[in-house]
C-alpha atoms as a PDB file:
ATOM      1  CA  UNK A   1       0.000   0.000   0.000  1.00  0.00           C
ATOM      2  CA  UNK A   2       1.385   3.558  -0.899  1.00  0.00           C
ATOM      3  CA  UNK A   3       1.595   6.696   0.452  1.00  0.00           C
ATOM      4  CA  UNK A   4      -0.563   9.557  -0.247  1.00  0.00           C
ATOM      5  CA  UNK A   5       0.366  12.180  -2.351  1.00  0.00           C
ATOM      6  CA  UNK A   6       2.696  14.801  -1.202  1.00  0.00           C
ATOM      7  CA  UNK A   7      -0.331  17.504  -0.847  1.00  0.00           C
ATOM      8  CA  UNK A   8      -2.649  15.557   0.654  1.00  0.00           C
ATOM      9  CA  UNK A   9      -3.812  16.088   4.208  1.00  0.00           C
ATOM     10  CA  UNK A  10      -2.636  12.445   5.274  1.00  0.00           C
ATOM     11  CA  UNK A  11       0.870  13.157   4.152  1.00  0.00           C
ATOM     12  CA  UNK A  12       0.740  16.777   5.859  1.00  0.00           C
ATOM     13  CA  UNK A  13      -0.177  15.545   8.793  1.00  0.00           C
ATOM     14  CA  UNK A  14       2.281  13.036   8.896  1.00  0.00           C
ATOM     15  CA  UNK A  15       4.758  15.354   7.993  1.00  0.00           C
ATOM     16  CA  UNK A  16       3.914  17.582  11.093  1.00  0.00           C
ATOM     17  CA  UNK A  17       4.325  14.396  13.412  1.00  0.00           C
ATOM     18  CA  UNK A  18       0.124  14.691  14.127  1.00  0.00           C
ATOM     19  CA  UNK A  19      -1.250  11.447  12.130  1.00  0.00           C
ATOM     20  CA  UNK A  20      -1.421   9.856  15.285  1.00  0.00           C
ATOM     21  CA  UNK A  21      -2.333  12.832  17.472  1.00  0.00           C
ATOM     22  CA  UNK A  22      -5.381  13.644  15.325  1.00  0.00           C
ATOM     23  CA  UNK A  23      -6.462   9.816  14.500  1.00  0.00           C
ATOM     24  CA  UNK A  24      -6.289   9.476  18.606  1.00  0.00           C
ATOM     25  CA  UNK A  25      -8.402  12.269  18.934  1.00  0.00           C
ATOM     26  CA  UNK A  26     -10.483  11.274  16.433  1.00  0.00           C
ATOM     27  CA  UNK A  27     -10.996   8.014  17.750  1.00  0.00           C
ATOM     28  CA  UNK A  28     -11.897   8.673  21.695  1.00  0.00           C
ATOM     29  CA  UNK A  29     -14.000  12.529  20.695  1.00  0.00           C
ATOM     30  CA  UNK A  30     -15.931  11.433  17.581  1.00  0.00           C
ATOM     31  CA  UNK A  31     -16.551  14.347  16.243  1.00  0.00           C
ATOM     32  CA  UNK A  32     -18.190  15.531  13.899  1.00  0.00           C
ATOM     33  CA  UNK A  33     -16.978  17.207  10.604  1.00  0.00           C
ATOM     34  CA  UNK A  34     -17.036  21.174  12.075  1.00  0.00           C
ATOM     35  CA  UNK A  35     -14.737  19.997  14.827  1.00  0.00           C
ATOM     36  CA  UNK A  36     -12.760  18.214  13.072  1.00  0.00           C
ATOM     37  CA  UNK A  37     -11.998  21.105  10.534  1.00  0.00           C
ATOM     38  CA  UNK A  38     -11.406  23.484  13.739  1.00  0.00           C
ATOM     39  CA  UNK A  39      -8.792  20.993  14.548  1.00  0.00           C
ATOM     40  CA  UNK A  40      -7.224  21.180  11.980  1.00  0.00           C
ATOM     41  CA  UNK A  41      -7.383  25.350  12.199  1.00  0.00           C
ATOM     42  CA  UNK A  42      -5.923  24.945  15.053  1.00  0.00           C
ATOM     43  CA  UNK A  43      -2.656  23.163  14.065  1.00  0.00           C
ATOM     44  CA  UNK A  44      -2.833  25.559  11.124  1.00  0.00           C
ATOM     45  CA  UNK A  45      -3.908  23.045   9.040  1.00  0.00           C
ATOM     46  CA  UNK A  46      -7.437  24.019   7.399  1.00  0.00           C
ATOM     47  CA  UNK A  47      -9.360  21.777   5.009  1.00  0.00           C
ATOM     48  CA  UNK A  48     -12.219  20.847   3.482  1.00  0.00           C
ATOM     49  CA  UNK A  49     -14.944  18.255   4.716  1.00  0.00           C
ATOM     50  CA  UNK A  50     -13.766  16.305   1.361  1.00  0.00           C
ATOM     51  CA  UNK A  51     -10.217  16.740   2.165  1.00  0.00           C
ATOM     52  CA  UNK A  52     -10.955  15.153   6.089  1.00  0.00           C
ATOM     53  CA  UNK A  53     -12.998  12.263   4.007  1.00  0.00           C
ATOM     54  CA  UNK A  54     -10.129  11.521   1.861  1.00  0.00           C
ATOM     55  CA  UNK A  55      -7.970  11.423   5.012  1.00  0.00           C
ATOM     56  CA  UNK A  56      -9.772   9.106   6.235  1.00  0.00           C
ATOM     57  CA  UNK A  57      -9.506   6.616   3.904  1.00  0.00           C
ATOM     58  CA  UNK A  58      -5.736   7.448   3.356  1.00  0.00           C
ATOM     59  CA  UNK A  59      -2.944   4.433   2.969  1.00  0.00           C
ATOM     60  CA  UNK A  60      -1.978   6.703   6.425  1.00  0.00           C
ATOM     61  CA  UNK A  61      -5.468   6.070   8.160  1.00  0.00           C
ATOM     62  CA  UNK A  62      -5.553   2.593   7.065  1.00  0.00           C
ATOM     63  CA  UNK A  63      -1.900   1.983   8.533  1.00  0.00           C
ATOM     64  CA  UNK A  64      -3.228   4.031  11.685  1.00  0.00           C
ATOM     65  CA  UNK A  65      -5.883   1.323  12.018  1.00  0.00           C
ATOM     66  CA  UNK A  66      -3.407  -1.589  11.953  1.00  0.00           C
ATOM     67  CA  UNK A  67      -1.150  -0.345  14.355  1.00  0.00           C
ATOM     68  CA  UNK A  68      -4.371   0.717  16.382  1.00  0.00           C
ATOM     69  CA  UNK A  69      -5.585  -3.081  16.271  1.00  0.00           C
ATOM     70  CA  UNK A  70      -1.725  -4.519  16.719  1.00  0.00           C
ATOM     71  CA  UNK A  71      -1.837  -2.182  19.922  1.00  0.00           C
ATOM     72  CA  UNK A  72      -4.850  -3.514  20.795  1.00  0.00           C
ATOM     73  CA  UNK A  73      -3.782  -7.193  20.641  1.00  0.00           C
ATOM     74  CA  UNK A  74      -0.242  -6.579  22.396  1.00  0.00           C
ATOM     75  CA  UNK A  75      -2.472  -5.072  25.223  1.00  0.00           C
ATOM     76  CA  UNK A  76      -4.447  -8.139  25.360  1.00  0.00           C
ATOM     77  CA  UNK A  77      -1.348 -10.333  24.858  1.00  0.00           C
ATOM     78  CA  UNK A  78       0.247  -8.968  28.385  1.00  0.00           C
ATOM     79  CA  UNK A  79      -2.696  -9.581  30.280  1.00  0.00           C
ATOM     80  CA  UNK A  80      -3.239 -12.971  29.483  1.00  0.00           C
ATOM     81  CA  UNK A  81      -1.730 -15.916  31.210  1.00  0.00           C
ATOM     82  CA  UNK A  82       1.517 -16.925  30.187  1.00  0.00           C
ATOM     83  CA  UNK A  83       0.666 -20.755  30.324  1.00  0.00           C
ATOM     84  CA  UNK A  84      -2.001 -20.785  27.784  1.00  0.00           C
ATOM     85  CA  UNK A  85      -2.258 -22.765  25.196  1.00  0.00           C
ATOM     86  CA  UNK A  86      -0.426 -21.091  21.969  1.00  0.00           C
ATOM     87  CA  UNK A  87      -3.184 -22.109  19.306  1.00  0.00           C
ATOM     88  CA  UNK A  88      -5.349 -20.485  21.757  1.00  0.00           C
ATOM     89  CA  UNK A  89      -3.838 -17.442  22.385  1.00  0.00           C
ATOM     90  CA  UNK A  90      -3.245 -17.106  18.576  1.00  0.00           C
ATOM     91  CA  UNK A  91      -7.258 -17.181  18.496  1.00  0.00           C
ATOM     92  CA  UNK A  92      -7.841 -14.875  20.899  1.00  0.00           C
ATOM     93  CA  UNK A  93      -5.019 -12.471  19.506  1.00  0.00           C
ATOM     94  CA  UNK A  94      -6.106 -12.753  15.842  1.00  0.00           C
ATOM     95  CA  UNK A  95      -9.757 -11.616  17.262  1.00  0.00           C
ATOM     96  CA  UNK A  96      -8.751  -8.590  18.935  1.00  0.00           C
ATOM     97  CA  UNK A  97      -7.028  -7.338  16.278  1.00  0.00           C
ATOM     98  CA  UNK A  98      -9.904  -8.204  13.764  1.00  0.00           C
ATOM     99  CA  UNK A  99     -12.299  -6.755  16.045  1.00  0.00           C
ATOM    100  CA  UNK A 100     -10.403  -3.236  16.831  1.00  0.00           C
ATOM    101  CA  UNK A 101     -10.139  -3.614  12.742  1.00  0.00           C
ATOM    102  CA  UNK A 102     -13.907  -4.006  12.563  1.00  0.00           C
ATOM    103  CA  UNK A 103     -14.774  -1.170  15.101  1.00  0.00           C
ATOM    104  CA  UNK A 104     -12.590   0.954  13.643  1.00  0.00           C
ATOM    105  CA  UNK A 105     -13.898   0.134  10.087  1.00  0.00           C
ATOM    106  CA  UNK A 106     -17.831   0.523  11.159  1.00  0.00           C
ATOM    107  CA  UNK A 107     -16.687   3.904  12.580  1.00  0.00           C
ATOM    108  CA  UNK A 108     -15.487   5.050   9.507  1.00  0.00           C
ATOM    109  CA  UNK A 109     -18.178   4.002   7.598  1.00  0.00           C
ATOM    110  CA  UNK A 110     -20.814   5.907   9.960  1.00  0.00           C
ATOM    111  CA  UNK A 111     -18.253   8.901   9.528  1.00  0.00           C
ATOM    112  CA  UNK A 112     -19.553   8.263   5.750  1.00  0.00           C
ATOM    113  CA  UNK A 113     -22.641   8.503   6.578  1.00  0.00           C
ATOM    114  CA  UNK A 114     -22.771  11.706   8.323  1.00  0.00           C
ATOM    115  CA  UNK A 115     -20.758  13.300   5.810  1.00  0.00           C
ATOM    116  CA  UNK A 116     -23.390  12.017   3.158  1.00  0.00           C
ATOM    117  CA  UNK A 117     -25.752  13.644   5.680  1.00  0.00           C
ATOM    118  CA  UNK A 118     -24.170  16.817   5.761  1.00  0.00           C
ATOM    119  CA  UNK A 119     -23.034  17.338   2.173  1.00  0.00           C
ATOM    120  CA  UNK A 120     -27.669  16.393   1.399  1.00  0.00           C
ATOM    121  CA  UNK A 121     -28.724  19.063   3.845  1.00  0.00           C
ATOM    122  CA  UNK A 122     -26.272  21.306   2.505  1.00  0.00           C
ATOM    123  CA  UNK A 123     -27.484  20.861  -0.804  1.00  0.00           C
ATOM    124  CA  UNK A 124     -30.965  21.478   0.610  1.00  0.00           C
ATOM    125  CA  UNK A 125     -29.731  24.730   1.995  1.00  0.00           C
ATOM    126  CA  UNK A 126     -28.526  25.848  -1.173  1.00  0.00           C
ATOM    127  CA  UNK A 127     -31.965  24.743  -2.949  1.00  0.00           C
ATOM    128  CA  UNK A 128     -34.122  26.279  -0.677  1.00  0.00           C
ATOM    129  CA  UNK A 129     -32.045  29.647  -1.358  1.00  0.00           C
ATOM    130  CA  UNK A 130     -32.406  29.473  -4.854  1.00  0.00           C
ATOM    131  CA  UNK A 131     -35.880  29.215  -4.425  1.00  0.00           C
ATOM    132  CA  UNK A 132     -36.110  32.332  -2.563  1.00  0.00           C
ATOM    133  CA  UNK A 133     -33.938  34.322  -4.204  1.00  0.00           C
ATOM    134  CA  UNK A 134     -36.223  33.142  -7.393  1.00  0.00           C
ATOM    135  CA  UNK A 135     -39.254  34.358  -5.519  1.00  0.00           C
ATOM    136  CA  UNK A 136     -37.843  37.845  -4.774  1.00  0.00           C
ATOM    137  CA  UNK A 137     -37.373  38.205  -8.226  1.00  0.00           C
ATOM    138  CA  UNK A 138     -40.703  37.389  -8.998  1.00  0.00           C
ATOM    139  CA  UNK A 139     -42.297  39.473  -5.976  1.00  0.00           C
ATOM    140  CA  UNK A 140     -39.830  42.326  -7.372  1.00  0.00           C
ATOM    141  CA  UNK A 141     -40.784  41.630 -11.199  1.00  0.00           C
ATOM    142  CA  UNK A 142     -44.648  41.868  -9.935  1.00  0.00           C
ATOM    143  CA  UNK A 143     -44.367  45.010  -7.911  1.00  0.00           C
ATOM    144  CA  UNK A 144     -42.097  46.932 -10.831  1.00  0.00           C
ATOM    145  CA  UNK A 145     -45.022  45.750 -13.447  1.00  0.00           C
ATOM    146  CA  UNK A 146     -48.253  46.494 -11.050  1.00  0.00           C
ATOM    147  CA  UNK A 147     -46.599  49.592 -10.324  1.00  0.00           C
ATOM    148  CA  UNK A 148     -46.156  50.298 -13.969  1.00  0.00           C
ATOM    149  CA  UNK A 149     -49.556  49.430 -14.722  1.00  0.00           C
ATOM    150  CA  UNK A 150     -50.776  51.660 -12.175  1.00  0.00           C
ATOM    151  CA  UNK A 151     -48.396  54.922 -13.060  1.00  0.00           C
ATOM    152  CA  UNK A 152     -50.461  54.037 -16.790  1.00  0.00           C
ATOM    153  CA  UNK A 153     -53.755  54.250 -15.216  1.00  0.00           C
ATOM    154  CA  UNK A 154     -52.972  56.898 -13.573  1.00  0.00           C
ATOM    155  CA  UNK A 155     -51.479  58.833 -16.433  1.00  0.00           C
ATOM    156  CA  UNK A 156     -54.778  58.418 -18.107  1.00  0.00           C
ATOM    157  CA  UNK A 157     -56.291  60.432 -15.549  1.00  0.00           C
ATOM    158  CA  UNK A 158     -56.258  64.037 -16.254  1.00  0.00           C
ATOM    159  CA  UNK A 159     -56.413  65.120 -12.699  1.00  0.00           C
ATOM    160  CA  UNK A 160     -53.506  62.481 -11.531  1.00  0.00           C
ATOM    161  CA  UNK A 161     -51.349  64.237 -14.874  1.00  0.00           C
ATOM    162  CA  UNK A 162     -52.374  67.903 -12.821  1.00  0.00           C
ATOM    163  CA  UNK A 163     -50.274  67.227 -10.545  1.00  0.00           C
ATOM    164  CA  UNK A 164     -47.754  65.186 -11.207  1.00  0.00           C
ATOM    165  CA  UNK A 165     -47.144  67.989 -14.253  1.00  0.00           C
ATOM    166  CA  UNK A 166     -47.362  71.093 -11.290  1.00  0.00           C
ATOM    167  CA  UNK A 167     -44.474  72.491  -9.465  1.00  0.00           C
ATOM    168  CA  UNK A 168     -44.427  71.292  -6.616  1.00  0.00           C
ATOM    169  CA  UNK A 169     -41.816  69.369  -4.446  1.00  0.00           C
ATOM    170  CA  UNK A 170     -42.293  65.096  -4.346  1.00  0.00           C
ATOM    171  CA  UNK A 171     -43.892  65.061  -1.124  1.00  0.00           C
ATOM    172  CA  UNK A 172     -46.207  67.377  -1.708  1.00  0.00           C
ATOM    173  CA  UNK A 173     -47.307  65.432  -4.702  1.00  0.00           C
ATOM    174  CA  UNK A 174     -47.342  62.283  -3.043  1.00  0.00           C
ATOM    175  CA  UNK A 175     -49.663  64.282  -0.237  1.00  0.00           C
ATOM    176  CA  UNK A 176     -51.846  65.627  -3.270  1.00  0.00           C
ATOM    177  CA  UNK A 177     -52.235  62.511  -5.244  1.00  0.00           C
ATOM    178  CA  UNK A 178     -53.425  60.753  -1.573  1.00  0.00           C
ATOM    179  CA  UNK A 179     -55.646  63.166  -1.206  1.00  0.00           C
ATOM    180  CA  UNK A 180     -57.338  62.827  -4.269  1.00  0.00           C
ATOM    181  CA  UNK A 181     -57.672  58.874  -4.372  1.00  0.00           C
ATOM    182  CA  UNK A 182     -58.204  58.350  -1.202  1.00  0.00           C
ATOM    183  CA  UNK A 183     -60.736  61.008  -0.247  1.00  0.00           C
ATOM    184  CA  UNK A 184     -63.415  58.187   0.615  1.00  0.00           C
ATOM    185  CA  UNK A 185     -61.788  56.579   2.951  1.00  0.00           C
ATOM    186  CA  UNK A 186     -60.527  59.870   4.648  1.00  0.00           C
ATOM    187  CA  UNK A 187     -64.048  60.759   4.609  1.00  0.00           C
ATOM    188  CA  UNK A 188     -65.238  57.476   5.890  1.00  0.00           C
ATOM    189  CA  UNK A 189     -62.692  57.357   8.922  1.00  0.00           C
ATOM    190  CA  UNK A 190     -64.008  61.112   9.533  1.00  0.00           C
ATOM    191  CA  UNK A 191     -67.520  60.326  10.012  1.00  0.00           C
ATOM    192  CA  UNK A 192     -66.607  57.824  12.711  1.00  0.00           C
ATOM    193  CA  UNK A 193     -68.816  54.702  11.537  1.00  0.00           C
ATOM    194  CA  UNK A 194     -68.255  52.090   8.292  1.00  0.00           C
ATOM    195  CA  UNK A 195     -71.422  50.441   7.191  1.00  0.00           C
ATOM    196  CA  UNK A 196     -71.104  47.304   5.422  1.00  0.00           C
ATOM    197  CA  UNK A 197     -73.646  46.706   2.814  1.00  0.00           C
ATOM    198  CA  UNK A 198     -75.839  44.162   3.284  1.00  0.00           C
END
């Protein structure tokens, strides 16, 4: 099995003397991708989530897990009687080390998972943006044309032309062409009482 390449995050990290240090880390924290990458900011080492997945399924990670398991076994070895049988203690041996390998193995496939998980709700964060950036776009397109329509209508009225053709300053328009189309319900408000038809 070879090495990563030179640029890779495996081979940095090995290069900085931290494989071990972060798979250790890894290993007894499980976290998730956000602390992983802070880790990595903090030995001045930032990545991407894809860079951490490729990481972890480095020739370097793979290597970490054997000498993870082989740890594992010589643990196991000194605790256990020196006058078993050797056929036996090869069994139990051999099973440590292919269990650590297994544990190890199902941990980095639910690291898989998550990052699957992470990378689809990302994707339906981005989606859900483009849909409402589409729909202010189409709430702005609808305002510019109703507002259009109604600057037409209203240019068709003679007394609406008055005085948006007359001197005076914006605001006073504005306060003019109020007045004038909304007179009823000025009126209305005045007299203190709405009737509903019936």
């Amino acid at each position: 099995m070879g090495d990563s390449r030179s640029d890779s995050l495996a081979a940095k990290l090995q290069r900085a003397g931290l494989l071990d240090e972060y798979f250790a880390w890894w290993l007894q924290e499980r976290p998730a991708y956000a602390e992983r990458k802070k880790w990595l900011e903090k030995v001045e080492m930032p990545n991407s989530n894809d860079a951490i997945h490729n990481l972890h399924r480095s020739p370097e990670a793979a290597m970490w897990r054997k000498a993870a398991a082989a740890k594992a076994q010589a643990a196991m070895d000194a605790g256990l009687p020196k006058n078993i049988d050797a056929l036996i203690r090869k069994s139990l041996l051999d099973q440590r080390f292919n269990a650590v390998m297994g544990e190890l193995s199902h941990k980095e496939l639910m690291d898989q998972f998550i990052l699957e998980g992470e990378t689809e709700k990302l994707k339906l964060k981005r989606q859900e943006l483009a849909v409402k950036k589409e729909t202010l776009s189409l709430a702005r397109e609808k305002f510019e044309t109703e507002t259009c329509k109604k600057f037409l209508l209203w240019f068709k009225d003679a007394k609406a032309r008055e005085i948006a053709d007359s001197g005076m300053s914006n605001a006073d328009k504005i306060a003019a062409l109020r007045a004038e189309y909304f007179k009823d319900v000025d009126a209305l408000e005045a007299s203190g009482g709405v009737k509903l038809p019936d």
